[in-house]
Protein backbone atom coordinates (compact mmCIF):
# COMPACT_ATOMS: atom_id res chain seq x y z
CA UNK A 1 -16.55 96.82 24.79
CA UNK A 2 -15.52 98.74 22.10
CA UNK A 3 -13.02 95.72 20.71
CA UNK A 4 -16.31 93.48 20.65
CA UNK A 5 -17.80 96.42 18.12
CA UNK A 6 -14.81 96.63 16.52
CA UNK A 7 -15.02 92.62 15.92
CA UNK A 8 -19.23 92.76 15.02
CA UNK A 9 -18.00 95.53 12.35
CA UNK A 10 -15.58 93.06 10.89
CA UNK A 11 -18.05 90.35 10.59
CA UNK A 12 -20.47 91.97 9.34
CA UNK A 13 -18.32 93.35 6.45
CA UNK A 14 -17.02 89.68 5.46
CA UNK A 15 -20.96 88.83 5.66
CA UNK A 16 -21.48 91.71 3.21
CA UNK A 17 -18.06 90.62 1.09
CA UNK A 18 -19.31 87.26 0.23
CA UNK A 19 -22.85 88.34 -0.58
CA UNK A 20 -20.82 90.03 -3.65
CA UNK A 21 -19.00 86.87 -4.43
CA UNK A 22 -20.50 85.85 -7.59
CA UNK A 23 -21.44 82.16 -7.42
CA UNK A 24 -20.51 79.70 -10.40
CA UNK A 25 -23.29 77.91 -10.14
CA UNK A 26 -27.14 77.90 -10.41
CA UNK A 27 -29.90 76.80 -8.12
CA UNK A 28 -33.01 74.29 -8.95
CA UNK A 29 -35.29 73.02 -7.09
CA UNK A 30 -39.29 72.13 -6.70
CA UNK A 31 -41.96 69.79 -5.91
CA UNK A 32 -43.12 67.26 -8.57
CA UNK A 33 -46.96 66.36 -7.57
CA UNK A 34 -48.29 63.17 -8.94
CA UNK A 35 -45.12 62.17 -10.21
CA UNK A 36 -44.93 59.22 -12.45
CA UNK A 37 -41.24 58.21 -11.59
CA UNK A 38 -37.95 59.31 -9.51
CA UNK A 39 -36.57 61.47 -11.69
CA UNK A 40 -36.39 64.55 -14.31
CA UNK A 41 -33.86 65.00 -16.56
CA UNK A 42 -31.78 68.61 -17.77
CA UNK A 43 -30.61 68.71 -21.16
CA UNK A 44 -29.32 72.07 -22.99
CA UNK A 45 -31.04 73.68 -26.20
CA UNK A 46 -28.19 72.41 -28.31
CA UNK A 47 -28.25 68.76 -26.83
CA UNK A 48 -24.59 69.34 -25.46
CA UNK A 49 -25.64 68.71 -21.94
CA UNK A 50 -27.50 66.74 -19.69
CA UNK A 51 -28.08 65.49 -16.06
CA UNK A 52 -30.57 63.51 -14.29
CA UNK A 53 -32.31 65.54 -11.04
CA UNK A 54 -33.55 63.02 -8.75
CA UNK A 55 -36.92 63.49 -7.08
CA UNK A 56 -37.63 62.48 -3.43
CA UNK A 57 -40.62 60.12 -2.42
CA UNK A 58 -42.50 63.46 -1.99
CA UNK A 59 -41.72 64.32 -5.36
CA UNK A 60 -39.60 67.76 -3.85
CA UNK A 61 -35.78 67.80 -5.87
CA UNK A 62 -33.33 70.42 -5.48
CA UNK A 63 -29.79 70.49 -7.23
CA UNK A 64 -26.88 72.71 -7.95
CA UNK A 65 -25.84 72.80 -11.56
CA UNK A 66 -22.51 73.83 -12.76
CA UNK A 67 -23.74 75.06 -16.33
CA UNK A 68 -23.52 77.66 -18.94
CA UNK A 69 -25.51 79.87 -19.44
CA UNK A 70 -28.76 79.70 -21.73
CA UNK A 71 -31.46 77.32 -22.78
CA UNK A 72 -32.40 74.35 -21.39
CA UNK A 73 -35.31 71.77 -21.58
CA UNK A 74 -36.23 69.81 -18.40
CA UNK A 75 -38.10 66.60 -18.99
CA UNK A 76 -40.50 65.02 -17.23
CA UNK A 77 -42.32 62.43 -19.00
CA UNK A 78 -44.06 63.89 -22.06
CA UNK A 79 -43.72 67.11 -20.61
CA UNK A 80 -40.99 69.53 -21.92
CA UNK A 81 -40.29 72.63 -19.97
CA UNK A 82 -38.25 74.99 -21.88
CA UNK A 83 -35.85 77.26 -19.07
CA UNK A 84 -33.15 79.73 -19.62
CA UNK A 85 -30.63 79.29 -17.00
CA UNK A 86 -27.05 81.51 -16.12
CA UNK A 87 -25.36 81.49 -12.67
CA UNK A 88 -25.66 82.82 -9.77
CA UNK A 89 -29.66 82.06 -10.12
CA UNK A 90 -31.98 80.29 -7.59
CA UNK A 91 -35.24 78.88 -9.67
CA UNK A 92 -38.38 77.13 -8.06
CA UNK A 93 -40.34 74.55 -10.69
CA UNK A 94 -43.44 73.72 -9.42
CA UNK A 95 -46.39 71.55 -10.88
CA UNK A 96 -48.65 68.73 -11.16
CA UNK A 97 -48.52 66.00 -13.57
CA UNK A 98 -52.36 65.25 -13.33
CA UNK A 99 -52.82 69.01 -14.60
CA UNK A 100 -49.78 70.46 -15.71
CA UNK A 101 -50.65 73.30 -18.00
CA UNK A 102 -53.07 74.58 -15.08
CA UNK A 103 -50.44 74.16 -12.13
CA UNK A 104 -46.96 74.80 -13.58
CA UNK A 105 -45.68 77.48 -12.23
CA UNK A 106 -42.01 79.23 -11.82
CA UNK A 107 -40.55 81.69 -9.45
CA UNK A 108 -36.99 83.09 -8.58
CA UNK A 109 -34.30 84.71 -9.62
CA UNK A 110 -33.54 84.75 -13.19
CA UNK A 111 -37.52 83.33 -13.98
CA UNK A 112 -38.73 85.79 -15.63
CA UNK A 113 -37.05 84.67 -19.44
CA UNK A 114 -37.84 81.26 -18.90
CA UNK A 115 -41.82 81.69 -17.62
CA UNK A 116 -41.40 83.69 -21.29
CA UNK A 117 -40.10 80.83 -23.36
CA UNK A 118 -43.28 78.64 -21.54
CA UNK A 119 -45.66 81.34 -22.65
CA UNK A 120 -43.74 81.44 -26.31
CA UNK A 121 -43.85 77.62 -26.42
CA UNK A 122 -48.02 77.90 -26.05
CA UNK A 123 -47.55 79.97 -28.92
CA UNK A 124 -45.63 77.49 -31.03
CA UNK A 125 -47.57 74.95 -30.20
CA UNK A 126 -50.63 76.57 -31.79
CA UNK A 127 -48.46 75.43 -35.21
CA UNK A 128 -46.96 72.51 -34.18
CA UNK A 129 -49.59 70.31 -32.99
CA UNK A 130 -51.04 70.35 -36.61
CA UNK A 131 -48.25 67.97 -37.62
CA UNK A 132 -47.53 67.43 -41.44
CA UNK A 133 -50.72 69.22 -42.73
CA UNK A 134 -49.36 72.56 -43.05
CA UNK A 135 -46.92 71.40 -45.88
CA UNK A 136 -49.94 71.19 -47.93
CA UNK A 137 -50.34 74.32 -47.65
CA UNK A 138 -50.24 76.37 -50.99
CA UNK A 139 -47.40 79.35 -50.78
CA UNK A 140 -49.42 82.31 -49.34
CA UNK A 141 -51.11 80.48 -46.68
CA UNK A 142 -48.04 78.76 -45.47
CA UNK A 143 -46.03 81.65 -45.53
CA UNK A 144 -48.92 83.84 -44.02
CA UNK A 145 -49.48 80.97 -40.96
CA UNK A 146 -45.49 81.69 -39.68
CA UNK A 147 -45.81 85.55 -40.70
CA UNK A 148 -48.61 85.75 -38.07
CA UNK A 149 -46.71 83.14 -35.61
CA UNK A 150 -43.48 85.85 -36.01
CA UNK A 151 -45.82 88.73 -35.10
CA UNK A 152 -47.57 87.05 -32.11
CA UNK A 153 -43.91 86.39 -30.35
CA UNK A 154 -42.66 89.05 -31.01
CA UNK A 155 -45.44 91.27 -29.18
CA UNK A 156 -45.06 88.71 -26.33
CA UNK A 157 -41.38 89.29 -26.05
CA UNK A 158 -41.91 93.18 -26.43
CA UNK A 159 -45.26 93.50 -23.60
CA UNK A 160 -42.98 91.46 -20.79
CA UNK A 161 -41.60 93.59 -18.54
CA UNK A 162 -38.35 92.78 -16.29
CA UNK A 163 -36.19 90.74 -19.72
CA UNK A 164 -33.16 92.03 -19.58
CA UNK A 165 -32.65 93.71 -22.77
CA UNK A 166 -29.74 92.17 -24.30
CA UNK A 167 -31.69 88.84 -23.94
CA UNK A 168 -34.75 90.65 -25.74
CA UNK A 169 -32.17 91.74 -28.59
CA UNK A 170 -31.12 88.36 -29.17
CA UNK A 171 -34.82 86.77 -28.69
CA UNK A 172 -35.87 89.08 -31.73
CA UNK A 173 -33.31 87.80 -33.95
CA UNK A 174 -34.10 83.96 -32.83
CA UNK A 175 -38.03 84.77 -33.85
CA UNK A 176 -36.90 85.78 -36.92
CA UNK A 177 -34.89 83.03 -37.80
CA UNK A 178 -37.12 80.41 -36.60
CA UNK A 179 -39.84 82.15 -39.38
CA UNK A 180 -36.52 82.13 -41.89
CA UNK A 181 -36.07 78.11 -41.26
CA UNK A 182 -39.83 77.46 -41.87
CA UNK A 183 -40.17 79.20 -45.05
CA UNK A 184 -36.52 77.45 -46.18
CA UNK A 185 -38.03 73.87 -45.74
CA UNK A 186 -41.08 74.74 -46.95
CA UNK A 187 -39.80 73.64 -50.73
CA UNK A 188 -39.30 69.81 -49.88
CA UNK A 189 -41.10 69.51 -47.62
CA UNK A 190 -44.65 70.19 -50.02
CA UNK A 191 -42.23 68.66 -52.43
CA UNK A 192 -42.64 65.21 -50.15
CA UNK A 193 -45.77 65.61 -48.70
CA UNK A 194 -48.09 67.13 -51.56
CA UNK A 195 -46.48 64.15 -53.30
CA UNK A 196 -45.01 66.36 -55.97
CA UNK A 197 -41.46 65.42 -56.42
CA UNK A 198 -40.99 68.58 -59.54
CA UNK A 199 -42.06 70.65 -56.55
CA UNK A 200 -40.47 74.43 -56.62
CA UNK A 201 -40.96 77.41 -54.68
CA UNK A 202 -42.05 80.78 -56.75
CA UNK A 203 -39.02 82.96 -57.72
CA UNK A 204 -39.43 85.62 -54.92
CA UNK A 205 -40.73 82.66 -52.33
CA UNK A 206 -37.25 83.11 -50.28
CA UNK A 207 -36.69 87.06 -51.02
CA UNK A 208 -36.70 87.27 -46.78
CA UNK A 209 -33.70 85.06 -46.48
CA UNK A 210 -31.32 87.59 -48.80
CA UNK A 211 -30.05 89.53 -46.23
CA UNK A 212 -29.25 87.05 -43.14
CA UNK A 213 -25.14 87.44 -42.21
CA UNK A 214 -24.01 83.24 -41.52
CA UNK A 215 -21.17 84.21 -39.65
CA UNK A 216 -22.56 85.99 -36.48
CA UNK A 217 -21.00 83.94 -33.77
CA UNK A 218 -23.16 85.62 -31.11
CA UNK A 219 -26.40 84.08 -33.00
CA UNK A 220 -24.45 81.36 -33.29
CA UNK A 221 -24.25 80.65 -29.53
CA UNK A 222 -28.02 81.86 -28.35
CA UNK A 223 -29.92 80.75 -31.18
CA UNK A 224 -30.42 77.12 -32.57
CA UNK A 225 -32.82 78.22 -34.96
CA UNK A 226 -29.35 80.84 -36.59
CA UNK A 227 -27.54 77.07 -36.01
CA UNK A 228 -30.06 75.32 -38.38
CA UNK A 229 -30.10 78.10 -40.83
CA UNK A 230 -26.23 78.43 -41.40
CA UNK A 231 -25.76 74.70 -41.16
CA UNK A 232 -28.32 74.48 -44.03
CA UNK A 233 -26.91 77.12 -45.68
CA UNK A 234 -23.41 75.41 -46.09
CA UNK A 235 -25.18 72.18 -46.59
CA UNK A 236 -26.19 73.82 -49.92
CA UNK A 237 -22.98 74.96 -50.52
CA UNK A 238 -21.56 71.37 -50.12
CA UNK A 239 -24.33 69.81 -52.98
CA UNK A 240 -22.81 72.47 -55.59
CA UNK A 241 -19.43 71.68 -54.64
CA UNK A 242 -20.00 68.04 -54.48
CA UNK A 243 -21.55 68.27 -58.29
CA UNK A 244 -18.64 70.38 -58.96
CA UNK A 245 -15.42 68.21 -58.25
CA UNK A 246 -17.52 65.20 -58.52
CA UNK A 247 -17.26 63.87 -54.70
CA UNK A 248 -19.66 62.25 -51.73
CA UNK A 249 -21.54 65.19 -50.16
CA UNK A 250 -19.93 64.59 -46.81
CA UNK A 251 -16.31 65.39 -47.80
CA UNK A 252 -17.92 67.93 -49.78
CA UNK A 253 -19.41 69.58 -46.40
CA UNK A 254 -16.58 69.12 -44.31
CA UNK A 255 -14.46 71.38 -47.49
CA UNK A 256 -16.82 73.89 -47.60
CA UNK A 257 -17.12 74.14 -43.38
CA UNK A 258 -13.21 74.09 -43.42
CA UNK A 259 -13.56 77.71 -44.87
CA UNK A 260 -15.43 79.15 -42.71
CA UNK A 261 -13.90 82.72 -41.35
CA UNK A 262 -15.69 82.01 -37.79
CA UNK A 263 -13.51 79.92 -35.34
CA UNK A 264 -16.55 78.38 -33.61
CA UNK A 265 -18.77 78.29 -36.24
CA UNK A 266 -16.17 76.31 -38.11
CA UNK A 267 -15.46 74.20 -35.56
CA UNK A 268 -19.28 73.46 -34.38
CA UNK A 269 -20.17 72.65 -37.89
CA UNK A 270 -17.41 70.31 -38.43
CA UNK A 271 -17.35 68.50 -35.17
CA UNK A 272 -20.87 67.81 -35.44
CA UNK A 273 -20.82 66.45 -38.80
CA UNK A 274 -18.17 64.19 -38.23
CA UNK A 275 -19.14 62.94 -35.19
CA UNK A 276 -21.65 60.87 -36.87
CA UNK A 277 -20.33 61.43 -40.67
CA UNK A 278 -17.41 59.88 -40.25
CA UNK A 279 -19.42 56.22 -39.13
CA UNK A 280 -21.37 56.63 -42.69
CA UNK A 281 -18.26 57.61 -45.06
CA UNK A 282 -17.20 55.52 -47.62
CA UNK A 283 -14.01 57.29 -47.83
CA UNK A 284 -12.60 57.19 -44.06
CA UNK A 285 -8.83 58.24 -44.65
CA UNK A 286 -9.65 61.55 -46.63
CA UNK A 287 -12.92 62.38 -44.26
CA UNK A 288 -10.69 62.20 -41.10
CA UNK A 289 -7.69 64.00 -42.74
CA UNK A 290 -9.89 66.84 -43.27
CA UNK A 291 -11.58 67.11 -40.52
CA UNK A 292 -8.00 67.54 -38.71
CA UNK A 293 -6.32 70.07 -41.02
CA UNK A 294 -9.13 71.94 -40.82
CA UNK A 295 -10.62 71.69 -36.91
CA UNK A 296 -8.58 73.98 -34.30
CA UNK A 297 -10.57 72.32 -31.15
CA UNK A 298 -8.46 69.87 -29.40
CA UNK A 299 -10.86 68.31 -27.87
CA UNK A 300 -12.95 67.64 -29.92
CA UNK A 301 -10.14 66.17 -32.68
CA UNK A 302 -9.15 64.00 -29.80
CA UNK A 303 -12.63 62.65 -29.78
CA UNK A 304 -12.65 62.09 -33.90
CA UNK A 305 -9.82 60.32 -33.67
CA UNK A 306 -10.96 58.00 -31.47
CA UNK A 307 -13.70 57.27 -33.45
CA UNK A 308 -11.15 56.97 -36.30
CA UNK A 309 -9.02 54.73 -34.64
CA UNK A 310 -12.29 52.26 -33.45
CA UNK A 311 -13.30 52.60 -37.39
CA UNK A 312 -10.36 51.21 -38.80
CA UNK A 313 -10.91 48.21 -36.97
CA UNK A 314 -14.44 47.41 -38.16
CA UNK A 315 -13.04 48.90 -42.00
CA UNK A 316 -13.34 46.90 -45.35
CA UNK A 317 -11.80 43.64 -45.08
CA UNK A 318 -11.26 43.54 -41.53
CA UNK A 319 -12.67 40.75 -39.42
CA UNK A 320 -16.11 41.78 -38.13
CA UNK A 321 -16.84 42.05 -34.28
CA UNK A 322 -19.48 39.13 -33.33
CA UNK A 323 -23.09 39.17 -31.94
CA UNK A 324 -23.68 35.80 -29.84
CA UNK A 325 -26.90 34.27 -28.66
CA UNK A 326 -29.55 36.76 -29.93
CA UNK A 327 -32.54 35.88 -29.46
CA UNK A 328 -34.25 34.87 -32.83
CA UNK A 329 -38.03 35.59 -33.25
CA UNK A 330 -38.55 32.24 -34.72
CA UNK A 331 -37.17 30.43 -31.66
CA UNK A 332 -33.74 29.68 -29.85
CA UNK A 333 -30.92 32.21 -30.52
CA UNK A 334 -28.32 33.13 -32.86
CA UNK A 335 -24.95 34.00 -33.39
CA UNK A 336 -22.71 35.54 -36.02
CA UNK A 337 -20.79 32.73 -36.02
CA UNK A 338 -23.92 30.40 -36.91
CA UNK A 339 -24.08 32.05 -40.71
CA UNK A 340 -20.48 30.83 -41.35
CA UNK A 341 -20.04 29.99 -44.80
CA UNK A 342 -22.31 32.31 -46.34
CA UNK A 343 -22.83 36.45 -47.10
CA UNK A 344 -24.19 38.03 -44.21
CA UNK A 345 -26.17 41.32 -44.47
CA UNK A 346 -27.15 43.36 -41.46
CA UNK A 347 -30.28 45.38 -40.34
CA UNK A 348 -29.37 46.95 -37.27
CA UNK A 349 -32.61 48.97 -36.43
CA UNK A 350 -35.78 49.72 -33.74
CA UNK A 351 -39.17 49.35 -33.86
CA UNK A 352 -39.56 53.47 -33.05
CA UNK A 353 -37.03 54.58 -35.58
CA UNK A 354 -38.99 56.20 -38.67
CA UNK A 355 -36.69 55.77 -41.01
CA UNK A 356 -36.00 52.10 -40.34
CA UNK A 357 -39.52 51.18 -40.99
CA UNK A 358 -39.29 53.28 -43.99
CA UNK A 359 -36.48 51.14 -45.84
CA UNK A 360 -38.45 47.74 -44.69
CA UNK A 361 -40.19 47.88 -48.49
CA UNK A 362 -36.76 48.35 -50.06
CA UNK A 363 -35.16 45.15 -47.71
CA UNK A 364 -37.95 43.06 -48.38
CA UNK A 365 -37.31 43.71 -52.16
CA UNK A 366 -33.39 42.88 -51.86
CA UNK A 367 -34.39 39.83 -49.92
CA UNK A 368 -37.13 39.13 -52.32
CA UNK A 369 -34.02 39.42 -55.21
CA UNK A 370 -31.57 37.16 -53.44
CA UNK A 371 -33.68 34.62 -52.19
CA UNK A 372 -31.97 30.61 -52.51
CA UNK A 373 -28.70 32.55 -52.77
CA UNK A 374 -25.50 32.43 -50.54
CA UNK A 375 -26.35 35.06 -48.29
CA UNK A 376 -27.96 35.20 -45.27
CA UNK A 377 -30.17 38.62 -44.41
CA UNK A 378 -30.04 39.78 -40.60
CA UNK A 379 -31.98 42.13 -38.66
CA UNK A 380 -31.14 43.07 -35.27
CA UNK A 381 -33.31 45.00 -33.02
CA UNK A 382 -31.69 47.33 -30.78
CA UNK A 383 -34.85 47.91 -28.95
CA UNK A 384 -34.79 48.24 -25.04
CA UNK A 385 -36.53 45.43 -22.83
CA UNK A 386 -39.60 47.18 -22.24
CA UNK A 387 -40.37 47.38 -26.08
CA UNK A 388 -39.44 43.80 -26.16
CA UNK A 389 -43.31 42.86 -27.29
CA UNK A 390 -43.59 45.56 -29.62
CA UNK A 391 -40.91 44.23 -31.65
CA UNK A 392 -42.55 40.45 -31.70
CA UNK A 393 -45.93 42.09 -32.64
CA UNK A 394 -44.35 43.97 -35.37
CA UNK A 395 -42.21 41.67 -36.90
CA UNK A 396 -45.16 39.68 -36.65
CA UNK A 397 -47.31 41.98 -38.35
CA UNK A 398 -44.97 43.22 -41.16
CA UNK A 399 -44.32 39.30 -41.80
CA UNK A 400 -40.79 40.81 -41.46
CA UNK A 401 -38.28 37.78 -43.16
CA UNK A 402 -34.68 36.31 -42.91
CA UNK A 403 -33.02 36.09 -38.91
CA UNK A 404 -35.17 39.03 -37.31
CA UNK A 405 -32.75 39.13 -33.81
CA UNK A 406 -32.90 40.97 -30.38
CA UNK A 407 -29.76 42.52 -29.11
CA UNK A 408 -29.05 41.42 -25.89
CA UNK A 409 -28.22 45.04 -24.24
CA UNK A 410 -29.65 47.96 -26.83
CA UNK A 411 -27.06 50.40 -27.63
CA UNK A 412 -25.04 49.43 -25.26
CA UNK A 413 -24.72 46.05 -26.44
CA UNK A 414 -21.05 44.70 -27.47
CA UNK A 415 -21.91 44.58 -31.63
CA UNK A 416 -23.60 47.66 -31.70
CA UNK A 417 -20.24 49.73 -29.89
CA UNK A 418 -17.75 48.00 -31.66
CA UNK A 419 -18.91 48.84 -35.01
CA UNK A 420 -19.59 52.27 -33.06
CA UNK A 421 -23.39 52.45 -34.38
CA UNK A 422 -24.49 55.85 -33.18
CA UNK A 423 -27.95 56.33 -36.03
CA UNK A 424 -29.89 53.62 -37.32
CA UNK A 425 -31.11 52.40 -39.80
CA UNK A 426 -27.46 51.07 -40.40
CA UNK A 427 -26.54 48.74 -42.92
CA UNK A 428 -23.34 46.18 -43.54
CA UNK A 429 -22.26 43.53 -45.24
C-alpha cells in the first residue's frame, strides 16, 4: 500500500515538473464564421515571417507556431488583425466575416496586448482612412491631428490593466515614434500633394525629432515605427554623402550603414537595402564588395551573394535569359527570340502596381521619340490569372502601344527569376 503512495507521489511530481517546462512554442486557434476561403495567413510586423493557417470546412483552425516573440498581423481577406505573440501562449481568434468589427473577439493567455493593439488600430484608423487629404493640411493642423492621435494612445495604453509593464515601456516609445515619422514626411509629402515642389517645413517644424538616440537596438527590435525613423535618418545621411564624394545614393547608403556602432542595426539596414539594391545598381562589383566588408551576418551575406552570383549572369553584355510564347494582346504570342535583329526594351510591370502606371506617360513619350526606329518596345505583365481581364481592359483603355505581353507564370515565371526581378516597375534594354 504504501509503495503504491509512494509511486502516486512520484507521478504527481513529474506531472507538476513538466507543467514548469517552458514550451517553445505558441498556441492559435479559432473559428472563422462566414469564411470566404480555406485559409488565413501569419506574417510578422517586420515582414520577416509568414505561414499559412488552414481553416477546416467549419471554418475552426488551430496551429502551433514556432515564432519569436512580438507583432504579428493575421490576414484574412481585407481584414488585418494586428496580435502580439511570445511562447508558451495559448490564443483563441474568434469572428465573423459578415460582421467583423461587431464579433471579433480574443481570449487566452498572452491576449491582453494584442486585444490592445485592435483597440489602438481603431484609433489609427480614425487618421488613416482619410487617405492623402491630410497632406494638405497647413503645418499646425497637421501637426495638431497626430499630437491628439499621440495623446489618445497613449491614455489607452496607460487605462489597460494586466500589460505587462516592460511591454507598456516600449509601447510608449513606439507611440512616440510613430507621431516622430508623421511629422518627418510631412515635408514631401505637402511638397507632392499640395503640388508645391519649393515646398519647406518652418524652421522649428521638426524641433521634436532633436533628441531621438538612432542606435537603441531594443527600439530597434519592438518598434517598426524606431526602424523607419533610423532608416530615414541614415537615408539622409547617404544624400549628403552621395553629393559629397559625388556617387549613386545606394553605395552612398550602404557607406554610411557600414558605420553604424550597432551590430544589428548595421546589419538590418544593410541586408535590407541590398536585398533589393543590389538588383537596381548600376555599379554591381563595388555595391556587393561593400556590403561584405561591412555585414557580420553570415547568413544573410550568403544570401547577397547569391543574388550576386545570379546578377552577373544577366550583367551588361551578357546574353539575356528568354521569354517564349507570351501571350500578345493583339493576338497569337511572342517570344524574345521573335524581335531578333532589332533593340529590345522591356516593361516588366502589373496592372496594381502604382508606380508602373505612373511611368506609362513617360514610356509612351520614349516610344512616341523612337517610333520607325530599330527598336522594338516590350511590356510584360506579370499579373496573376485572375487579373488576366483587368490587364486586357487596361491596356485597352490606356491605348497602351508596342508588344503589351502576359507572362506565362507571374513572378514565378522563368524571365522574371532569372533576371531576379523582385520590384517593378523594372526596366532593361
Amino acid at each position: 500500500f504504501m509503495r503504491k503512495i509512494w509511486i502516486l507521489i512520484a507521478a504527481i511530481s513529474i506531472i507538476s515538473c513538466n507543467n514548469d517546462v517552458k514550451k517553445d512554442f505558441t498556441v492559435i486557434s479559432g473559428k472563422v464564421v462566414n469564411k470566404k476561403t480555406d485559409k488565413i495567413n501569419l506574417i510578422d510586423g517586420f515582414r520577416d515571417y509568414s505561414k499559412t493557417i488552414q481553416l477546416k470546412d467549419d471554418g475552426s483552425f488551430l496551429d502551433t507556431l514556432k515564432i519569436k516573440e512580438g507583432h504579428y498581423w493575421l490576414r484574412d481577406g481585407d481584414n488585418d488583425i494586428p496580435l502580439y505573440l511570445k511562447k508558451g501562449e495559448n490564443i483563441q481568434i474568434n469572428y465573423d466575416l459578415n460582421n467583423f468589427d461587431a464579433t471579433y473577439k480574443i481570449e487566452g493567455e498572452g491576449s491582453k496586448i494584442s486585444d490592445y493593439l485592435y483597440q489602438k488600430l481603431k484609433i489609427e484608423q480614425k487618421i488613416s482612412t482619410k487617405g492623402t487629404k491630410i497632406y494638405l493640411l497647413d503645418e499646425n493642423n497637421y501637426k495638431a491631428l497626430f499630437q491628439n492621435e499621440k495623446v489618445e494612445l497613449t491614455d489607452l495604453i496607460y487605462s489597460l490593466k494586466d500589460i505587462p509593464k516592460s511591454f507598456t515601456d516600449s509601447e510608449i516609445r513606439n507611440i512616440e515614434y510613430k507621431y516622430y515619422n508623421a511629422i518627418n514626411r510631412y515635408e514631401v509629402y505637402h511638397a507632392h500633394y499640395a503640388k508645391l515642389p519649393n515646398f519647406k517645413v518652418s524652421e522649428h517644424f521638426l524641433d521634436d525629432l532633436e533628441n531621438v538616440i538612432y542606435t537603441d537596438e531594443g527600439d530597434f527590435k519592438f518598434s517598426r515605427a524606431y526602424r523607419i525613423l533610423v532608416t530615414n535618418f541614415y537615408r539622409d545621411q547617404a544624400s549628403v554623402v552621395a553629393k559629397k564624394e559625388a556617387i549613386d545614393e545606394d553605395l552612398a547608403f550602404l557607406k554610411v550603414a557600414s558605420d553604424i556602432p550597432s551590430q544589428i542595426i548595421k546589419n538590418d539596414l544593410l541586408y535590407n537595402a541590398a536585398k533589393y539594391g543590389i538588383t537596381y545598381t548600376e555599379n554591381i562589383e563595388e555595391y556587393y564588395k561593400i556590403f561584405m566588408e561591412a555585414s557580420t551576418n553570415k547568413k544573410q551575406k550568403e544570401e547577397i551573394t547569391r543574388s550576386y552570383d545570379k546578377l552577373k549572369t544577366v550583367a551588361k553584355g551578357k546574353p539575356s535569359p528568354k521569354f517564349n510564347n507570351y501571350e500578345n494582346f493583339k493576338g497569337g504570342t511572342t517570344s524574345l527570340d521573335d524581335l531578333k535583329g532589332k533593340y529590345v526594351y522591356i516593361d516588366v510591370w502589373a496592372t496594381w502596381c502604382g508606380p508602373c502606371k505612373a511611368e506609362i506617360p513617360s514610356l509612351k513619350a520614349i516610344e512616341k521619340k523612337y517610333h520607325n526606329k530599330n527598336i522594338n518596345f516590350v511590356s510584360i505583365s506579370v499579373d496573376k490569372d485572375k487579373d488576366h481581364d483587368k490587364w486586357l481592359k487596361m491596356v485597352k483603355e490606356k491605348d497602351l502601344k508596342g508588344y503589351q505581353l502576359f507572362a506565362d507564370n507571374d513572378w514565378n515565371s522563368n524571365f522574371v527569376k532569372e533576371y531576379l526581378i523582385l520590384g517593378i516597375p523594372r526596366f532593361i534594354l
